[in-house]
N, C-alpha and C. Protein backbone atom coordinates (compact mmCIF):
# COMPACT_ATOMS: atom_id res chain seq x y z
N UNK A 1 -25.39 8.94 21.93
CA UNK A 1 -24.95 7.92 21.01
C UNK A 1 -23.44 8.02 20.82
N UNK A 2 -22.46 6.49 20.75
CA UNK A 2 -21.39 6.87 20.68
C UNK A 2 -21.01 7.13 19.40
N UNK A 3 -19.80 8.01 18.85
CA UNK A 3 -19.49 8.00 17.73
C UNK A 3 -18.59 6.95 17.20
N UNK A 4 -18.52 6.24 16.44
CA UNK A 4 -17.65 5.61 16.01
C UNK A 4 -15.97 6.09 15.33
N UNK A 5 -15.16 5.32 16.16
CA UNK A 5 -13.50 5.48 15.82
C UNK A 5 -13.22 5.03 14.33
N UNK A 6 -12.71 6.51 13.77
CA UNK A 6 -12.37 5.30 12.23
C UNK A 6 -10.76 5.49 12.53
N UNK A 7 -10.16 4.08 11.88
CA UNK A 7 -9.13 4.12 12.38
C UNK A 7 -8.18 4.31 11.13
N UNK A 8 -7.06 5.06 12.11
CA UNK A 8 -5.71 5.36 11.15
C UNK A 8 -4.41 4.88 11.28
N UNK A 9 -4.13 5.08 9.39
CA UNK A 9 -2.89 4.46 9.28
C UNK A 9 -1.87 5.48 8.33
N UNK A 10 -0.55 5.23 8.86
CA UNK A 10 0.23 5.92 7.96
C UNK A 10 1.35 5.53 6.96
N UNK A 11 0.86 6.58 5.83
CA UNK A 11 1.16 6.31 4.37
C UNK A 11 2.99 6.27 4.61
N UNK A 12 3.62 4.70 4.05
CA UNK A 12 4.85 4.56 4.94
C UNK A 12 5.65 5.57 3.60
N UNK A 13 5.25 6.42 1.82
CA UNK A 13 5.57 7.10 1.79
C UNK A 13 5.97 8.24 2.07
N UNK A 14 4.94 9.21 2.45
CA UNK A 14 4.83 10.73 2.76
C UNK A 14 5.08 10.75 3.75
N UNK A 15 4.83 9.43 4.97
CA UNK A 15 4.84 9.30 6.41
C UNK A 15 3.35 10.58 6.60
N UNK A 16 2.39 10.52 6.42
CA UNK A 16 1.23 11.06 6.79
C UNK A 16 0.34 10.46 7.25
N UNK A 17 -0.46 10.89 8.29
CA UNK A 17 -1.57 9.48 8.74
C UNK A 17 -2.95 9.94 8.03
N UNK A 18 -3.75 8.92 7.71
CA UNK A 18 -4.74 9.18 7.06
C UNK A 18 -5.83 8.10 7.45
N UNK A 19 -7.20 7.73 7.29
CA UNK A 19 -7.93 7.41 7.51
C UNK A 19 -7.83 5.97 6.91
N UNK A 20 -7.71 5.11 7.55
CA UNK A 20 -7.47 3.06 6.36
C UNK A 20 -8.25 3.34 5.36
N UNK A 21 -9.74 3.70 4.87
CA UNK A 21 -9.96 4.12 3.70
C UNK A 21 -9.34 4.01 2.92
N UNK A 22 -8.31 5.46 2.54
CA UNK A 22 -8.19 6.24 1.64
C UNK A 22 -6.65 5.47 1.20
N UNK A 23 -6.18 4.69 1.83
CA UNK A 23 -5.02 4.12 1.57
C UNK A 23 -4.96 2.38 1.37
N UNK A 24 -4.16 2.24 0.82
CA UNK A 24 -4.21 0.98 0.15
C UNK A 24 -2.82 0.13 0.38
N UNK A 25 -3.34 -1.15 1.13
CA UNK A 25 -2.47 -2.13 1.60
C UNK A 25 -1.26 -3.00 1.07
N UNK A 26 -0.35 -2.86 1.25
CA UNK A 26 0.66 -3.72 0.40
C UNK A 26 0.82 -4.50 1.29
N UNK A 27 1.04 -5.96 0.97
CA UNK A 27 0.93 -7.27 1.74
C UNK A 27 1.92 -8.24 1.13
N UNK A 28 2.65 -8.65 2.31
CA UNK A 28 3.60 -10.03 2.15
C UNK A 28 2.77 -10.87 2.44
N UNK A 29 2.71 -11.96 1.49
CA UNK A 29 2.05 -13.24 2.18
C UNK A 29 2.32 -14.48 2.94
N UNK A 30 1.71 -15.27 3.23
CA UNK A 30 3.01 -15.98 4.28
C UNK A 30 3.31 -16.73 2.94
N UNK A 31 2.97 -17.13 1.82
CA UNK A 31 4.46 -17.48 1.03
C UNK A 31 5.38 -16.35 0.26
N UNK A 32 5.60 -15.49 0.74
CA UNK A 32 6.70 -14.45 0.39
C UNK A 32 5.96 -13.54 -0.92
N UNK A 33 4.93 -13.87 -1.34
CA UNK A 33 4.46 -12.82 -2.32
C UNK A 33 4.20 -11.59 -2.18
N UNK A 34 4.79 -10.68 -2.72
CA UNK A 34 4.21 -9.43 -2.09
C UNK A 34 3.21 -8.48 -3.44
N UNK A 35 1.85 -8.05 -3.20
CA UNK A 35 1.40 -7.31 -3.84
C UNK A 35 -0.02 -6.37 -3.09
N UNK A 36 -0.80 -5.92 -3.98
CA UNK A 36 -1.10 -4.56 -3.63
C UNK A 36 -2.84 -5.45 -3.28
N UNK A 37 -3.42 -4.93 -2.25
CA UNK A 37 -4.38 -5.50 -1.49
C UNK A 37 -5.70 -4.33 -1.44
N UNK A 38 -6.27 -3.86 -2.64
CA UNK A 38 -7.31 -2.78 -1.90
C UNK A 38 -8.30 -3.18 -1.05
N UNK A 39 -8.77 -4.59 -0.96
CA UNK A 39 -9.45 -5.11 -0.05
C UNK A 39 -9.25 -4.94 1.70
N UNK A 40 -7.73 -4.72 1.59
CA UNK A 40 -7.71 -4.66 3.38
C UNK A 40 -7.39 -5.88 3.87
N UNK A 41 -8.21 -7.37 2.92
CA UNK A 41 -8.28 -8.48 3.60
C UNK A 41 -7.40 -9.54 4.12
N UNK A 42 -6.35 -9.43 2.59
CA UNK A 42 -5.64 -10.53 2.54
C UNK A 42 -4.71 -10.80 3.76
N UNK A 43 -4.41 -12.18 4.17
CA UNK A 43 -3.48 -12.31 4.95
C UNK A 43 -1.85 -12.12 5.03
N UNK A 44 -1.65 -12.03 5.96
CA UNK A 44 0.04 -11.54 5.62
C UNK A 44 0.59 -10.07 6.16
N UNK A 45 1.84 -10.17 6.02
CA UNK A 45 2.12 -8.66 6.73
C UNK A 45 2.06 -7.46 5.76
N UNK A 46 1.24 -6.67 6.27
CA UNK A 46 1.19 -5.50 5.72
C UNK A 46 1.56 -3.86 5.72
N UNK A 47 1.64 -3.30 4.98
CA UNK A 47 2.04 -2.00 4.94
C UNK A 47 1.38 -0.99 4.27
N UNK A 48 0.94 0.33 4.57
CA UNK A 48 -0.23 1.44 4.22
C UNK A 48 0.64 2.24 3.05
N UNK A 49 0.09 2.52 1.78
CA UNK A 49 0.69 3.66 1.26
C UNK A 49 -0.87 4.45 0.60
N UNK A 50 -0.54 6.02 0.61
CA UNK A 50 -1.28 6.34 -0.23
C UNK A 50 -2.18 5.82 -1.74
N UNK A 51 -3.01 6.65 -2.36
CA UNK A 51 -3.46 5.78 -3.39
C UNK A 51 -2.94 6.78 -4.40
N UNK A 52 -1.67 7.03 -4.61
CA UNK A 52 -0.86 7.75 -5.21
C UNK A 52 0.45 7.33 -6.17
N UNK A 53 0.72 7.19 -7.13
CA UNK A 53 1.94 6.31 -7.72
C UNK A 53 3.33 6.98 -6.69
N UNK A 54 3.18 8.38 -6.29
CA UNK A 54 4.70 8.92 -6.20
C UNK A 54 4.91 8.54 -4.73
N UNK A 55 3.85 7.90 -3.94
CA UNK A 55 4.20 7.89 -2.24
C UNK A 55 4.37 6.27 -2.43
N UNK A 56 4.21 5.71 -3.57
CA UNK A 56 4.44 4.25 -3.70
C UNK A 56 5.87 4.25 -3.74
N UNK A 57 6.17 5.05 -4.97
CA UNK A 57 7.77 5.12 -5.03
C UNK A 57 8.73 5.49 -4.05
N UNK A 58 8.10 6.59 -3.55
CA UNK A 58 8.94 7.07 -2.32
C UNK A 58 9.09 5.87 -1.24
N UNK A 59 8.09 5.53 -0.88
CA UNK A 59 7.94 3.97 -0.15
C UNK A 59 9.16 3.25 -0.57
N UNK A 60 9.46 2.80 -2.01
CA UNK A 60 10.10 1.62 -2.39
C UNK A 60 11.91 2.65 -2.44
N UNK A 61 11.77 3.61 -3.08
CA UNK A 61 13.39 4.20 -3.34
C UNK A 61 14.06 4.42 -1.21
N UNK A 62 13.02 4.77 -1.08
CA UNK A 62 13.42 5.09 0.76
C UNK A 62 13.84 3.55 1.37
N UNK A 63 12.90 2.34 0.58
CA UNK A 63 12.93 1.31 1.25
C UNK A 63 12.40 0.95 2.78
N UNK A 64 11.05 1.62 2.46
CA UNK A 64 10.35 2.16 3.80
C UNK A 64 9.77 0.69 4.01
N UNK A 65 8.83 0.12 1.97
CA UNK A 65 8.51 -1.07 2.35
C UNK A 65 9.11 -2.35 2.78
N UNK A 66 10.39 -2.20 2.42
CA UNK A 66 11.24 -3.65 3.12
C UNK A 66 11.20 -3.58 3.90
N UNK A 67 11.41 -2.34 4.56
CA UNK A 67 11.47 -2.75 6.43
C UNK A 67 9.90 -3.17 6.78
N UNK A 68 8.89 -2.46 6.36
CA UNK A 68 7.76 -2.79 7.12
C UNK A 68 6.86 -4.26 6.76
N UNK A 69 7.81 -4.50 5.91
CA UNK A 69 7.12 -6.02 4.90
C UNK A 69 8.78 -7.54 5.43
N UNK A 70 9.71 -6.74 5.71
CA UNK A 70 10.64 -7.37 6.38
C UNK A 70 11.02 -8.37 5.16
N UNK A 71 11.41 -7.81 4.34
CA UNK A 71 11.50 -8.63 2.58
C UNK A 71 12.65 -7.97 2.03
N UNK A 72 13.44 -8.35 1.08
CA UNK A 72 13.72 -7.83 0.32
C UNK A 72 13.33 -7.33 -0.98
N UNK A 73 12.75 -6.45 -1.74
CA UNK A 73 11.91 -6.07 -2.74
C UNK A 73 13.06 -6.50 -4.27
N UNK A 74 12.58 -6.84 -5.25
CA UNK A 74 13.61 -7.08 -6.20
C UNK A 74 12.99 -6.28 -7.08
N UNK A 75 14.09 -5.56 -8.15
CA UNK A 75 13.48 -5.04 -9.37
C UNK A 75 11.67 -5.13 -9.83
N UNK A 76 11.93 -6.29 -9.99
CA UNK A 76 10.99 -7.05 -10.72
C UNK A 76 9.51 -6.54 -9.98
N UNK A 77 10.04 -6.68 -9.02
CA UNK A 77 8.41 -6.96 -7.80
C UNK A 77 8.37 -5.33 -7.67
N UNK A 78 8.95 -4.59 -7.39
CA UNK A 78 8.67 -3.41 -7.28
C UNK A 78 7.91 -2.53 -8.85
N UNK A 79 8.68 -2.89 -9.65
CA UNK A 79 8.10 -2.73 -11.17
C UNK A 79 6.32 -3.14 -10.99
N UNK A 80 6.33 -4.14 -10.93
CA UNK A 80 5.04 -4.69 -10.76
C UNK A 80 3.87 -4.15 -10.03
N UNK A 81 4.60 -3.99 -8.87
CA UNK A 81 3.67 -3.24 -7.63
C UNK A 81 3.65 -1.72 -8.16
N UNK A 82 3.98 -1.35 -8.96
CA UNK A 82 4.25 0.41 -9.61
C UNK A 82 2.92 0.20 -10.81
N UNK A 83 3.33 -0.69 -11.43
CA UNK A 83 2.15 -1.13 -12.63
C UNK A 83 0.47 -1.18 -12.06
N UNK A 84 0.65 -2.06 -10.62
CA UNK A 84 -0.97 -2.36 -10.55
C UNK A 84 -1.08 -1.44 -9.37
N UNK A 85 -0.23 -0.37 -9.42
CA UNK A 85 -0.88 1.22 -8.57
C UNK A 85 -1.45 2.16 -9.46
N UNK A 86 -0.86 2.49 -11.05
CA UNK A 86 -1.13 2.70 -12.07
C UNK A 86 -2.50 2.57 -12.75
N UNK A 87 -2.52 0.80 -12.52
CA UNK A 87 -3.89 0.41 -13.28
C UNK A 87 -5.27 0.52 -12.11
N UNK A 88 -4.64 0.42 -10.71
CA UNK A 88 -5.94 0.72 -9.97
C UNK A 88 -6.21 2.33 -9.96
N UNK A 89 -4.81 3.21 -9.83
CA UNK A 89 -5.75 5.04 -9.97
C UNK A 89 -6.62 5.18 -11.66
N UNK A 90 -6.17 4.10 -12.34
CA UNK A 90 -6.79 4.31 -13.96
C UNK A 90 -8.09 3.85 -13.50
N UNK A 91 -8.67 2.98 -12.74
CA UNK A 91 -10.07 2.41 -12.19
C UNK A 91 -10.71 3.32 -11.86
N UNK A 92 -10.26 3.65 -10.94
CA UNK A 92 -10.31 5.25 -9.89
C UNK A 92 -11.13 6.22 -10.76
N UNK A 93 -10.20 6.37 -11.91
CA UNK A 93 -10.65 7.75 -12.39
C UNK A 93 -12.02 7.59 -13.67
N UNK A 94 -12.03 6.09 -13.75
CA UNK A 94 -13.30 5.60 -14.63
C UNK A 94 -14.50 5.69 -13.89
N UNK A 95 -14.13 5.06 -12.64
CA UNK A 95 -15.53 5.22 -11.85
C UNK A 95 -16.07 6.75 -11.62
N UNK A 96 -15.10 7.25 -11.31
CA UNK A 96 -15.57 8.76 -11.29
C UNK A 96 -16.92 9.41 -11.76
């Protein structure tokens, strides 16, 4: 029987590769919106970070996600995308 490939992606914070699982998608959309995708689904260009607030940041202070989202990130949007990394590990730790 074959085993099945799970496939990997790396967290554009820590730069670590990890299993698509365990990491969570940040997505430009094709109208320039950019936010946080745990679905995997949405359309648009995307980028892997941990499910971690500090590899989010590292992501955004490195400016790892502009390049891989090909955007410029503004205050505002990065604030935002920090907030609903926040409120999804607070999910996280309810379901528990």
């Amino acid at each position: 029987m074959k085993t099945k490939k799970t496939p990997m992606r790396m967290c554009v914070g820590c730069r670590e590769s990890r299993d698509k699982r365990d990491l969570i998608r940040v997505v430009r959309s094709p109208d320039g919106e950019v936010s946080l995708d745990p679905t995997g689904k949405k359309p648009g260009r995307g980028a892997y970070v941990c499910r971690k607030a500090e590899c989010l940041k590292l992501a955004i202070k490195r400016r790892q996600l502009e390049r891989q989202l090909e955007i410029t990130l503004t205050e505002e949007v990065s604030r935002g995308l920090q907030l609903a990394m926040e409120q999804a590990q607070a999910a996280e730790k309810q379901d528990e």
